[in-house]
Every structure is written in C-alpha cells, then in structure tokens.
Protein backbone atom coordinates (compact mmCIF):
# COMPACT_ATOMS: atom_id res chain seq x y z
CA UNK A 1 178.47 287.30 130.85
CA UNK A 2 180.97 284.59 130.97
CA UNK A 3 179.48 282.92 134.73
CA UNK A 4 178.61 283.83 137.94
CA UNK A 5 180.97 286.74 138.52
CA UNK A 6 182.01 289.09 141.90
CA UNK A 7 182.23 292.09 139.93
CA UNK A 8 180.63 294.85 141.57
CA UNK A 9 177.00 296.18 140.99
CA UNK A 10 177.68 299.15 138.36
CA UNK A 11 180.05 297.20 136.72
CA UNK A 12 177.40 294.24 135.97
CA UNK A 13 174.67 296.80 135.81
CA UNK A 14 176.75 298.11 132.64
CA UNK A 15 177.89 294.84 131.10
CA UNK A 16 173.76 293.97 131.30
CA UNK A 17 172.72 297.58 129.39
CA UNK A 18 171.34 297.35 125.94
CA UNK A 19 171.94 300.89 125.37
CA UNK A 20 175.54 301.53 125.37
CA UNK A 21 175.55 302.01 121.76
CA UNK A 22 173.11 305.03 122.28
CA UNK A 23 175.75 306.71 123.97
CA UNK A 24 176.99 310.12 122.15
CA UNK A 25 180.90 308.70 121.64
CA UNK A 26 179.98 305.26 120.25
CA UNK A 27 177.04 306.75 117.98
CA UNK A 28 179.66 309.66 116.60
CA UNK A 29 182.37 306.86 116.26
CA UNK A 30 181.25 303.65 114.65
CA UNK A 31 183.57 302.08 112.57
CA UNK A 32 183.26 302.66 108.57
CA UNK A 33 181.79 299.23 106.67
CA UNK A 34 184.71 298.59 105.10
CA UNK A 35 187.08 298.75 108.11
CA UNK A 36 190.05 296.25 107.36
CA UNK A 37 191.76 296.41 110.59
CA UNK A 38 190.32 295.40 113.91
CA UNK A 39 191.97 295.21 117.10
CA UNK A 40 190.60 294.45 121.00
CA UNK A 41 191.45 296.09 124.39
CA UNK A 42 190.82 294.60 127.77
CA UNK A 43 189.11 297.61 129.75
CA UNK A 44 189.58 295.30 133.19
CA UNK A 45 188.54 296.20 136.61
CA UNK A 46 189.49 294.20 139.52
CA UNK A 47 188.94 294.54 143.16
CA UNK A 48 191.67 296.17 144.28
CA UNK A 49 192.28 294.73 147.68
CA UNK A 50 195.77 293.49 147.84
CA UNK A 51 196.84 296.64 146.07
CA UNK A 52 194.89 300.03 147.08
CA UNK A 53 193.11 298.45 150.23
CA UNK A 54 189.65 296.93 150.90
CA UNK A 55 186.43 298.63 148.85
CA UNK A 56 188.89 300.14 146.09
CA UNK A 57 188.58 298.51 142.53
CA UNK A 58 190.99 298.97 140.31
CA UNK A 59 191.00 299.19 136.11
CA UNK A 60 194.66 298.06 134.69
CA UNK A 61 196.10 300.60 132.16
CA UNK A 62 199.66 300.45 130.26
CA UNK A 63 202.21 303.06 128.89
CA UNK A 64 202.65 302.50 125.36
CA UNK A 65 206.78 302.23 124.63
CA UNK A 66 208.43 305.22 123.59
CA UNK A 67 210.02 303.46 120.85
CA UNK A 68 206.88 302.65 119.14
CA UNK A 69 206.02 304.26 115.45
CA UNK A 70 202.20 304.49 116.70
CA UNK A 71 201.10 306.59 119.57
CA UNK A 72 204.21 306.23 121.69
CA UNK A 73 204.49 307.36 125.26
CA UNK A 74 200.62 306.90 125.28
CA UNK A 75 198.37 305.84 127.99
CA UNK A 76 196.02 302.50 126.54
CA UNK A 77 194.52 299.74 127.67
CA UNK A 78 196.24 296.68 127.19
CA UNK A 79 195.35 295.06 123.84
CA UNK A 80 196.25 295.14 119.92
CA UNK A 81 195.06 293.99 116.30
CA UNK A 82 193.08 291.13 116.03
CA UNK A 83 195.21 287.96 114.43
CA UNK A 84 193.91 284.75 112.45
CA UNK A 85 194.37 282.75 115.85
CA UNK A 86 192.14 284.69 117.57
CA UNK A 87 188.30 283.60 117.50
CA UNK A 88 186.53 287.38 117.58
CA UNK A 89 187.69 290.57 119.85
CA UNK A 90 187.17 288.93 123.05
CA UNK A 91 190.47 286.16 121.75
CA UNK A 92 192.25 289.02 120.66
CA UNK A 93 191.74 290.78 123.67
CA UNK A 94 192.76 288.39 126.28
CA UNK A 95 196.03 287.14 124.48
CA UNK A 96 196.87 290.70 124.12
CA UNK A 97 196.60 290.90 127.67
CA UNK A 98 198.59 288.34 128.72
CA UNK A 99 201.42 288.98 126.00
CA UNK A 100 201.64 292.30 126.74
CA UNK A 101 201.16 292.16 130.98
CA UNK A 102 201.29 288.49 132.09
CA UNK A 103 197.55 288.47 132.78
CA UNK A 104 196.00 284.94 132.99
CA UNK A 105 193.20 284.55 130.58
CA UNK A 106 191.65 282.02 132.45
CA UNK A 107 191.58 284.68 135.84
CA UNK A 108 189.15 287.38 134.06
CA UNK A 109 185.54 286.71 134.02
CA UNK A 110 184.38 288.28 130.40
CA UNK A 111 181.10 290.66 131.23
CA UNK A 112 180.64 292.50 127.75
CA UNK A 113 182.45 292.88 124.00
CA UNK A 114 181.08 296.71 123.45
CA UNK A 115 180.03 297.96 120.69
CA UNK A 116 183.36 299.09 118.13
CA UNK A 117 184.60 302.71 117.90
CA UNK A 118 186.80 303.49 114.70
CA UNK A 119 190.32 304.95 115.66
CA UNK A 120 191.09 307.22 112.90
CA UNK A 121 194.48 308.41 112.89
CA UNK A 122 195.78 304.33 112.77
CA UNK A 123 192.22 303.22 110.65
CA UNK A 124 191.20 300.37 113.48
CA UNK A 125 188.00 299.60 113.94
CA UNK A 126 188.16 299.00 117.99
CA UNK A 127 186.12 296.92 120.27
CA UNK A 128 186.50 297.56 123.57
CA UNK A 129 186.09 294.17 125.79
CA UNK A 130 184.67 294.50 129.26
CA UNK A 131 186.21 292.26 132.04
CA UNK A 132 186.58 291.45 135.77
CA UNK A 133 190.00 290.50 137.25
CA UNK A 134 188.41 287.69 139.26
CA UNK A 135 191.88 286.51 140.66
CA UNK A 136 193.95 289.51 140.23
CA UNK A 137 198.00 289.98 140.87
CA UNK A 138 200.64 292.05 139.61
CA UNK A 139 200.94 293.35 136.58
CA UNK A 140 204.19 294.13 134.61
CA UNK A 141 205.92 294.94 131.43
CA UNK A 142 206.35 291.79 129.55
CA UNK A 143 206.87 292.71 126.10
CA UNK A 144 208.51 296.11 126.71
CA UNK A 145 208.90 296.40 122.92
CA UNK A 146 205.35 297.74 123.23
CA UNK A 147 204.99 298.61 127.04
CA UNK A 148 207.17 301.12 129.02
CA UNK A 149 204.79 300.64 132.12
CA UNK A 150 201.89 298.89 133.50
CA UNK A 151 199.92 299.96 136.31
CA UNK A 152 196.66 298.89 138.23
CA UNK A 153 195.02 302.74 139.03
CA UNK A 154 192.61 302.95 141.50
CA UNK A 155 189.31 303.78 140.27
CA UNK A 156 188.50 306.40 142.99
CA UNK A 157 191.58 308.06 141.65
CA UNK A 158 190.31 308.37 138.74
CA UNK A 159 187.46 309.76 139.11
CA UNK A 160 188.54 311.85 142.03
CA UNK A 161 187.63 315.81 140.39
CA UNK A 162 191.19 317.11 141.17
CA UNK A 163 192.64 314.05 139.13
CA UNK A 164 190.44 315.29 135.99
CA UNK A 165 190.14 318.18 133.43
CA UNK A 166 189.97 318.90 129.82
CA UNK A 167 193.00 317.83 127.54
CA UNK A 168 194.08 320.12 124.83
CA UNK A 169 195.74 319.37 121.66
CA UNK A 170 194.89 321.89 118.62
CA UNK A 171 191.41 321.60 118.26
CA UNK A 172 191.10 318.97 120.25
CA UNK A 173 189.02 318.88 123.48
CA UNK A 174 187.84 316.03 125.42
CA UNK A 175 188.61 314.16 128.77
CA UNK A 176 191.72 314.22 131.01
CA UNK A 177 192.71 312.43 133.68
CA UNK A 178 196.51 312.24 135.57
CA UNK A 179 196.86 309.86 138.25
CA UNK A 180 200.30 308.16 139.29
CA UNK A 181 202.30 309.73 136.55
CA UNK A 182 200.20 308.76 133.62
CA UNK A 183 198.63 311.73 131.79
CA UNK A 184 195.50 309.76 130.01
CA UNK A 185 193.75 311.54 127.08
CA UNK A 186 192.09 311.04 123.91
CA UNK A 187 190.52 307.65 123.01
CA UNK A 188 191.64 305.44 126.73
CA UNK A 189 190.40 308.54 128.37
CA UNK A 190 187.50 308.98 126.26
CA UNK A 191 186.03 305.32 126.90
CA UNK A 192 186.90 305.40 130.42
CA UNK A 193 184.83 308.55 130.82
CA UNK A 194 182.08 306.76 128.70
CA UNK A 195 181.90 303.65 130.93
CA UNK A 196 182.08 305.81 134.44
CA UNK A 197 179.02 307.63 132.94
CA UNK A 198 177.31 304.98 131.87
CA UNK A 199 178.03 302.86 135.12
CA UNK A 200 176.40 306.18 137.25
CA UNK A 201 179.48 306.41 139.48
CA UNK A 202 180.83 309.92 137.77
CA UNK A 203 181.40 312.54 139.96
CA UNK A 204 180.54 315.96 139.10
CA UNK A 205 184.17 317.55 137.69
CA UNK A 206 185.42 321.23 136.37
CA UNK A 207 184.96 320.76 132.55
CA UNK A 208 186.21 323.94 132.26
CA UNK A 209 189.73 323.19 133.57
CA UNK A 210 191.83 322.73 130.18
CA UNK A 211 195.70 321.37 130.61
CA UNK A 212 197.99 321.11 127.71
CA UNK A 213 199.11 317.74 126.75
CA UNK A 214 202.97 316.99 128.22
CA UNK A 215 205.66 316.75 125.78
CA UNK A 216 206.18 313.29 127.23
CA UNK A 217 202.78 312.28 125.76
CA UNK A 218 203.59 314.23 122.04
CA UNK A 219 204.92 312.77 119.03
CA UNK A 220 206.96 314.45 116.52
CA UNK A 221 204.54 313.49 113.58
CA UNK A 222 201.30 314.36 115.96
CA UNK A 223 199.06 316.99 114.50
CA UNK A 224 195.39 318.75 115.96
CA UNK A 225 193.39 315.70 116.73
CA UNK A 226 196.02 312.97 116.09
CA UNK A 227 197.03 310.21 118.20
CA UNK A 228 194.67 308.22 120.15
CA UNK A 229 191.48 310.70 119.59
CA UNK A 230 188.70 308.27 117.98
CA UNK A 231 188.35 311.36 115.44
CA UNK A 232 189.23 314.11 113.28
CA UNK A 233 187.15 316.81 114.71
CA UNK A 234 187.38 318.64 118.29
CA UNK A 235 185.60 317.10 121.01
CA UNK A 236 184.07 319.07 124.38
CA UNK A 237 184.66 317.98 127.47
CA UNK A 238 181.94 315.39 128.09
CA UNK A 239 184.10 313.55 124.91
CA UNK A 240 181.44 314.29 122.44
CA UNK A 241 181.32 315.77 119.04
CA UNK A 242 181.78 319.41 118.73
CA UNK A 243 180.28 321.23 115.66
C-alpha cells in the first residue's frame, strides 16, 4: 500500500491477500507471454458520504462513448493503454483517470496493482489497479471523445440481488449487474464480481436469472463472446470458465 489509508476493512483485507491470483478468472485469464499491448484501469472505491450518505462506499465506473471503434456504449472502469510516460500500470492508471474523469492523482491512496487478465477481443494484457478515493468529489466527462458518462455507483447497489443476474450474449454467460442506467457485463462486471468475492462482502444472488444484453450496449461488429468478455469461450455465472 501506498500509506496509512481510511479505506475500509475488506477493501485493505483484499489489497493485503497473496492469493488473488488463485482466483478461477485470473488463473483462466492470464495474459499470453508475448502480449504487446498493456493498458491499466483504476477499480476505485471511495467513501461515499457526500454522495449516497454516511456508511455507503462507492466504486467510480464510466460509459465508454458511443462513437468509439472499441467496445462503445460499454460500461469500464476508467483507464486505457499504457504510454512511454507512464512508469508501470499504476502511472498509466492514474493519468487515465484524471484525463478521462478529472480525478486527482495525488487524492487516491494506491492499495494493490492485481495480477493482469488478457482482454481478447482488443489483445490487451490488463492490470487492474486497486485504489481508495481518499479525498473524493465529482466526477465527470472530461474527454467525452472516450466517455459518454461517469458515475460514482454505490456499492450496496451493486451488490444488492435484484440489481444482479446473468448476462447473455451467444455463448456467453457470466455476471450482470444494472444500477442507475448502466447495464455492466463482461470483463468490468467480471472483475467487480471477482473483487466482491474475494473481499467476502457478496451477497448470495439468483445465478439463474439470465437478461439479454440491451441494444444500447451491442455493437454492429460484436459477435458470441466479443466485446469486453476477457475470453473466447462461455463463462457461468460465477464468471468462470465453462467447458
């Protein structure tokens, strides 16, 4: 960890585990050894207060522009490729950030650089960057030549069980969530599902529930497990590998 941080218990309890890259979706995912591209996204909680109300922390996710040629319309975290500023993921991650939704660098406490999943359909090799919004405000849409929206969702939302289900796409199957307007599915669902599981605070939810994705979240060129699935193969519900 970066310094003494406020982040709460499961999030530090996380950053600290050695065993995140034991979990099903980062063993079935690593990235190949000759992975060119590499890109960083800021998976950043922050306390919520001033937003959802005391005892409500909050993770910051952005609506891809609908005018992009990759993944458009698409719920991510903020973030992008990795340039030849940028000192390793955590550089990348951070300046993405604040490009992309005017958040300070210098507010975020860095707790963890997890280990890289490899985002097929676009070849990245992808390491997600765990942070806490120490001094949080709002976020917004500063380069909306790659963001249509950017939102603060409350993480109770999210893992409310009426706010989750099983998103379908072809073959693909793996884990939903709609809060707010944003429909999130394949890989930004699939790592938020990983960290609430590896945290302990998932609540038990209807894996059997399937939902169709929206046409506001399809692409003309999309295909089965297109888009931002970490994969080419179908996925169950719990986001793992399906044989």
């Amino acid at each position: 960890m970066s310094r003494m941080t406020s982040a709460p218990a499961w999030l530090t309890g996380l950053a600290s585990r050695d065993d995140i890259g034991d979990h099903p979706w980062f063993v079935d995912h690593p990235p190949p050894p000759d992975a060119a591209r590499r890109s960083a996204v800021l998976v950043l909680f922050g306390p919520g207060d001033d937003v959802h109300g005391p005892g409500r922390p909050d993770v910051v996710l952005t609506e891809r522009a609908h005018t992009l040629r990759s993944h458009p319309g698409q719920v991510s975290f903020p973030g992008g490729r990795e340039e030849p500023v940028d000192t390793g993921p955590v550089d990348a991650a951070l300046r993405e950030a604040e490009e992309e939704v005017g958040i300070d660098p210098a507010s975020v406490d860095v707790l963890a650089a997890l280990p890289p999943l490899y985002l097929a359909p676009s070849r990245h090799a992808v390491t997600p960057v765990l942070g806490w919004w120490r001094v949080p405000g709002p976020v917004r849409a500063v380069d909306r030549a790659e963001v249509e929206r950017a939102d603060r969702v409350a993480v109770a939302d999210l893992l409310a069980p009426a706010h989750r289900f099983t998103a379908v796409f072809g073959p693909y199957r793996g884990p939903g969530f709609e809060v707010g307007g944003l429909f999130v599915w394949g890989f930004t669902a699939m790592l938020l599902d990983a960290v609430f599981e590896l945290a302990g605070v998932t609540e038990p939810w209807d894996t059997s529930l399937e939902r169709h994705l929206p046409d506001r979240v399809r692409s003309p060129w999309m295909r089965g497990a297109d888009a931002m699935t970490p994969g080419d193969g179908a996925h169950d519900g719990r986001g793992r590998g399906r044989t």
